[in-house]
Each structure stands twice: as structure tokens, then as C-alpha cells.
Protein backbone atom coordinates (compact mmCIF):
# COMPACT_ATOMS: atom_id res chain seq x y z
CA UNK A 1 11.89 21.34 -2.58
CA UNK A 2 13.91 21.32 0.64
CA UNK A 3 12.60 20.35 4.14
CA UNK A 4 12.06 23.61 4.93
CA UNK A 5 9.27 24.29 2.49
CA UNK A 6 7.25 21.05 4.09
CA UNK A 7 5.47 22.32 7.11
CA UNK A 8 5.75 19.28 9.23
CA UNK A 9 3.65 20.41 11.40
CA UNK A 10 0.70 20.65 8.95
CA UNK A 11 1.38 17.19 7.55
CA UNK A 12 1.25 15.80 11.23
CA UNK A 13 -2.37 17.47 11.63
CA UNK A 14 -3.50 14.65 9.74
CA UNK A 15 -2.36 11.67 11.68
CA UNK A 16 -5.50 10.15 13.49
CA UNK A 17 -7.56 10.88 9.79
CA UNK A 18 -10.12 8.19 9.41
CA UNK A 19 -12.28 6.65 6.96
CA UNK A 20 -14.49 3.44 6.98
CA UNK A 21 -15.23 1.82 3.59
CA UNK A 22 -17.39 -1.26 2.73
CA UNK A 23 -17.46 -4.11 0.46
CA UNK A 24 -18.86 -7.52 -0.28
CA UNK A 25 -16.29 -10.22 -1.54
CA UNK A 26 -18.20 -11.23 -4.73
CA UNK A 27 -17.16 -14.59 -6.49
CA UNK A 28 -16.57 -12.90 -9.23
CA UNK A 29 -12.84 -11.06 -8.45
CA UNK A 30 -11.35 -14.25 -6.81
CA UNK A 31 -12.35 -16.39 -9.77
CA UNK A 32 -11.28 -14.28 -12.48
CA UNK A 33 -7.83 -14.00 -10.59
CA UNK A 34 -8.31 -18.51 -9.88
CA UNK A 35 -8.47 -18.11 -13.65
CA UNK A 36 -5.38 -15.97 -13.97
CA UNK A 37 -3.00 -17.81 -12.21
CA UNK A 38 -3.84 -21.17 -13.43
CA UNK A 39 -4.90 -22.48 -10.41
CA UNK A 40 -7.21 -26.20 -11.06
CA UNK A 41 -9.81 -25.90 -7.59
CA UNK A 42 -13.20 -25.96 -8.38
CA UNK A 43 -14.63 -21.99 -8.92
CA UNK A 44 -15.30 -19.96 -5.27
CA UNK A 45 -18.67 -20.39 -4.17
CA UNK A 46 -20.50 -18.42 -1.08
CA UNK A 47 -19.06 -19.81 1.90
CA UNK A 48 -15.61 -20.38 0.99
CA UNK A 49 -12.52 -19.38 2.13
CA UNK A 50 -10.90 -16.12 0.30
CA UNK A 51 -7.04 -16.74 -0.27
CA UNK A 52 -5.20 -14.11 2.71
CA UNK A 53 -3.38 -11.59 -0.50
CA UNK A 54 -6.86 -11.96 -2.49
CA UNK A 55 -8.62 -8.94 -0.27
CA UNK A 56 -6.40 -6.84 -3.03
CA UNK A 57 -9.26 -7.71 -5.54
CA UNK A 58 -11.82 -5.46 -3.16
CA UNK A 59 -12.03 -2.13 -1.56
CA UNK A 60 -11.18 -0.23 -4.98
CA UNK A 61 -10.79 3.15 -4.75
CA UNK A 62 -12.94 5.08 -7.30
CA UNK A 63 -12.01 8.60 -8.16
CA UNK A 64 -11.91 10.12 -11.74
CA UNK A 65 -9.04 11.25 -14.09
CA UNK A 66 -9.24 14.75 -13.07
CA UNK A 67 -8.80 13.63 -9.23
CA UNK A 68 -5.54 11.97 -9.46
CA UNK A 69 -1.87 12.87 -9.39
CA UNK A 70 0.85 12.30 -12.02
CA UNK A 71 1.51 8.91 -10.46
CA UNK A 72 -2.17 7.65 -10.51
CA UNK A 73 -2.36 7.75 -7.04
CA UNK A 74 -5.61 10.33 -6.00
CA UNK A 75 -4.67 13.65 -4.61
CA UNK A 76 -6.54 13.83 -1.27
CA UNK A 77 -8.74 11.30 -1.11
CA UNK A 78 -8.00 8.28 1.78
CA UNK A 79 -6.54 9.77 4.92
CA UNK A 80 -3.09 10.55 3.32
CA UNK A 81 -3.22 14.85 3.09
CA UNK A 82 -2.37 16.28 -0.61
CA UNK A 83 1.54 15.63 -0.85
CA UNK A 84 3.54 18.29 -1.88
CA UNK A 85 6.34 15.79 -3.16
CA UNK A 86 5.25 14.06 -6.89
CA UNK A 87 6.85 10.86 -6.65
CA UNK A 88 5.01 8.01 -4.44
CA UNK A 89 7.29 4.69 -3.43
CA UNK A 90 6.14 1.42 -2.07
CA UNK A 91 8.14 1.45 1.43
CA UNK A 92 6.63 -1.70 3.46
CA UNK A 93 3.92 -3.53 4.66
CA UNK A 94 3.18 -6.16 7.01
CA UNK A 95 -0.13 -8.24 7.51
CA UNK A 96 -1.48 -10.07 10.18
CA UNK A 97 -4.52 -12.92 9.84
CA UNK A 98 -6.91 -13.38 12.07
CA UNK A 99 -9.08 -15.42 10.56
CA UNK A 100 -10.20 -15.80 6.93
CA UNK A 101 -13.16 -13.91 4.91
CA UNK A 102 -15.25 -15.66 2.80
CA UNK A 103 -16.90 -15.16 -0.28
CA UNK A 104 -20.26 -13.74 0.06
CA UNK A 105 -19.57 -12.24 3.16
CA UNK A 106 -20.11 -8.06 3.55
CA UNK A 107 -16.95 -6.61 4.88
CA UNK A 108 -15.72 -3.41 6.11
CA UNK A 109 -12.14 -1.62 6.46
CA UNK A 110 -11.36 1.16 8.90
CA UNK A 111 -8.10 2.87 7.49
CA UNK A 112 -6.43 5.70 9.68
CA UNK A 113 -2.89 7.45 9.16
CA UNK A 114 -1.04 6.21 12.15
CA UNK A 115 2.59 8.48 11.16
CA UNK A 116 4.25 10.70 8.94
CA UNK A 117 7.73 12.29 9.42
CA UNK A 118 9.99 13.99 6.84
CA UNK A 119 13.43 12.86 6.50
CA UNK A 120 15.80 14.85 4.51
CA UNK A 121 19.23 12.95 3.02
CA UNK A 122 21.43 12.58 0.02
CA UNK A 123 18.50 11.63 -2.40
CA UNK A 124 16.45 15.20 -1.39
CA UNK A 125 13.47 15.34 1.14
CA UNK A 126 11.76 12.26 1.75
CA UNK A 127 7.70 12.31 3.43
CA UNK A 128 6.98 8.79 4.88
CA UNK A 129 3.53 7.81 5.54
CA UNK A 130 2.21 4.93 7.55
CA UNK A 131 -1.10 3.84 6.75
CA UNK A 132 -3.13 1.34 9.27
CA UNK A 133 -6.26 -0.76 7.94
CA UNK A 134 -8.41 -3.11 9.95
CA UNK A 135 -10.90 -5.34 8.19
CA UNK A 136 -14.13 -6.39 9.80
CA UNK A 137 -16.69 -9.26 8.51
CA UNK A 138 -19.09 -10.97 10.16
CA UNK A 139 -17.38 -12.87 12.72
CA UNK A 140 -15.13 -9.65 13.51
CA UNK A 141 -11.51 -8.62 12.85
CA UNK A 142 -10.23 -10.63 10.16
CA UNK A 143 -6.97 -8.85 9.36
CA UNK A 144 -4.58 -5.72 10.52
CA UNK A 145 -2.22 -3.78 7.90
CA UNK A 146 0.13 -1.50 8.18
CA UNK A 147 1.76 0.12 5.02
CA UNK A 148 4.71 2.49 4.25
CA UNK A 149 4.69 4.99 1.40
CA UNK A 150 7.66 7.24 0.83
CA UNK A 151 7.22 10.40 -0.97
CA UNK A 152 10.14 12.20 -2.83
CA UNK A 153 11.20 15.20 -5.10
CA UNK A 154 11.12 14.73 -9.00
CA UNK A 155 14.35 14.24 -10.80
CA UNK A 156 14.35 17.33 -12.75
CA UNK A 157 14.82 15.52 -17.04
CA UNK A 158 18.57 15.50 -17.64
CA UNK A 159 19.76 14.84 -13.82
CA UNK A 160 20.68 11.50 -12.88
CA UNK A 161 18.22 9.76 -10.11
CA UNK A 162 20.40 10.42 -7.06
CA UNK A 163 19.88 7.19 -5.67
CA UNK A 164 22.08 5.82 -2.89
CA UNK A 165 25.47 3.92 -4.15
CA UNK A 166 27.20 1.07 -2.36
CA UNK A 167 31.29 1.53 -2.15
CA UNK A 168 32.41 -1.49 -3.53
CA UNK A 169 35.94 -0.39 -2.03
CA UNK A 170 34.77 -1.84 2.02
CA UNK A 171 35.55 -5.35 2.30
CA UNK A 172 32.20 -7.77 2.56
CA UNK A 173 29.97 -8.32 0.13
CA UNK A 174 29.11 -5.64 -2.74
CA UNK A 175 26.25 -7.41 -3.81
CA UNK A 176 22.50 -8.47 -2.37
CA UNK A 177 21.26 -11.99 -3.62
CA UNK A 178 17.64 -12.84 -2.64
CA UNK A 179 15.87 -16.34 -3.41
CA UNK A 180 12.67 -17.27 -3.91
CA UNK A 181 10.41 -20.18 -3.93
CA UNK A 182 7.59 -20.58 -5.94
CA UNK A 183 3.93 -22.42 -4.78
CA UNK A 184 0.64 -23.04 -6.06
CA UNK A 185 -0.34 -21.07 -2.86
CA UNK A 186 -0.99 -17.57 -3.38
């Protein structure tokens, strides 16, 4: 598929799509996951504090087999449109915290796609998607999120994955090094 074939004006026709979704943070989620990761606090009762990356255990999206694509991602359900491209990437996020949900509280997310744009470059054409999300509980905004998705071609079976190579002729260095350090926070 080249750039061509992806009407970019039809994919932009979407940008401004909406949907509101609801929730209550049960007890239940968070302290499975307390469980999971070891963690020695007493079990989440009503009242308490939610850990920030915990919202991940609500808001589930509920579609059917037949309504999903290759990936597991659902077809054209959200406010991303149907995707011509098959593969779906993970391209970026960032979070900001107002103020913490608690358990027991009823929440409620308003997503809406803020962008897409087609790029087109040595790896085939590329469809990003930018996803905003605002949750709401009781007390009001509690959190804004903003996500990137990147959607490309399939790499036909027997064709190497075309992705980008670093010429380890340039001077500098050839390769990345990333640390990390590890909490009981999470």
C-alpha cells in the first residue's frame, strides 16, 4: 500500500470523534494486581488512593472475536476510523495527574482523536494517530492522556522487516544504552 491509496483526507474526517465511557474503580482489579506484584500494604478499601498507572485495570474495552483485527486491536470501535494498514505500534504517551481516584469512586473518560497524518519513508507508509483521554470522578478532572499509535504495511512472509539501520561507519556512538531503576512504587 503506498500513500496514495490512503485518502488522507477521509482519515482526517475523523479527528474531533468522541466517545464518553464510564466505570467504577472496584477493589477488586487493584488488589488482584497488589497481589501480583508482591506489594505488603494492607488490601484497597473504598476511600483509598488508586496507584496513578493502576487506571489501566478499568475502562476495558469489550468487543467480540469477530470485531477485532489481526492484531487484537477492534476494527472501528473507539474514535480511531477502520485502518487500512494491519500492523498497530505503540508510538508514545504522556500523562498528567491532577489529583488521585479512589477506590469506590464512579469515574468517567472522554476520549477524542486529536490528529492523524500519514507519513510515507523507507519502512513503507506510516498512519499516526493521536488519541486524547480525560478522566473525570467526583471531585473533577483527575488525569489528561495523550497517546501515539503508528500504523504500518505488513511485511509480506519471506521479506525482511525494513526497519531503519544505524551506519556504524559516522563517528559517535553506534549504540543506545538506557538504565533503569527499580521501586516498590508502581
Amino acid at each position: 500500500m503506498t500513500t496514495s491509496t490512503l485518502s488522507i483526507d477521509d482519515l482526517r474526517s475523523h479527528i474531533g470523534r468522541s466517545i464518553t465511557s464510564t466505570d467504577v474503580i472496584h477493589p477488586g482489579p487493584a488488589n488482584l494486581l497488589r497481589l501480583a506484584f508482591g506489594r505488603q500494604e494492607p488490601e484497597l478499601k473504598p476511600g483509598d488512593a488508586l496507584p496513578p498507572a493502576w487506571l489501566a485495570l478499568y475502562f476495558l474495552p469489550r468487543f467480540g472475536p469477530d470485531e477485532l483485527r489481526p492484531d487484537g486491536s477492534p476494527r472501528d470501535a473507539g474514535v480511531v476510523p477502520a485502518m487500512p494498514l494491519p500492523r498497530r505500534m505503540f508510538a508514545g504517551e504522556s500523562v498528567r495527574f491532577h489529583r488521585a481516584l479512589r477506590i469506590g469512586e464512579a469515574v468517567r473518560r472522554e476520549t477524542e482523536l486529536a490528529d492523524i497524518s500519514v507519513k510515507s519513508g523507507g519502512t513503507g507508509t506510516l498512519v499516526f494517530a493521536t488519541v486524547a483521554s480525560r478522566v473525570f470522578g467526583p471531585d473533577g478532572l483527575a488525569l489528561e492522556e495523550e497517546r501515539r499509535t503508528v500504523f504500518r504495511e505488513e511485511v509480506k512472509a519471506g521479506e525482511r522487516n525494513q526497519s531503519p539501520r544505524r551506519d556504524h561507519n559516522k563517528s559517535g556512538p553506534t549504540a543506545r544504552t538506557a538504565s533503569a531503576r527499580m521501586t516498590s512504587v508502581v
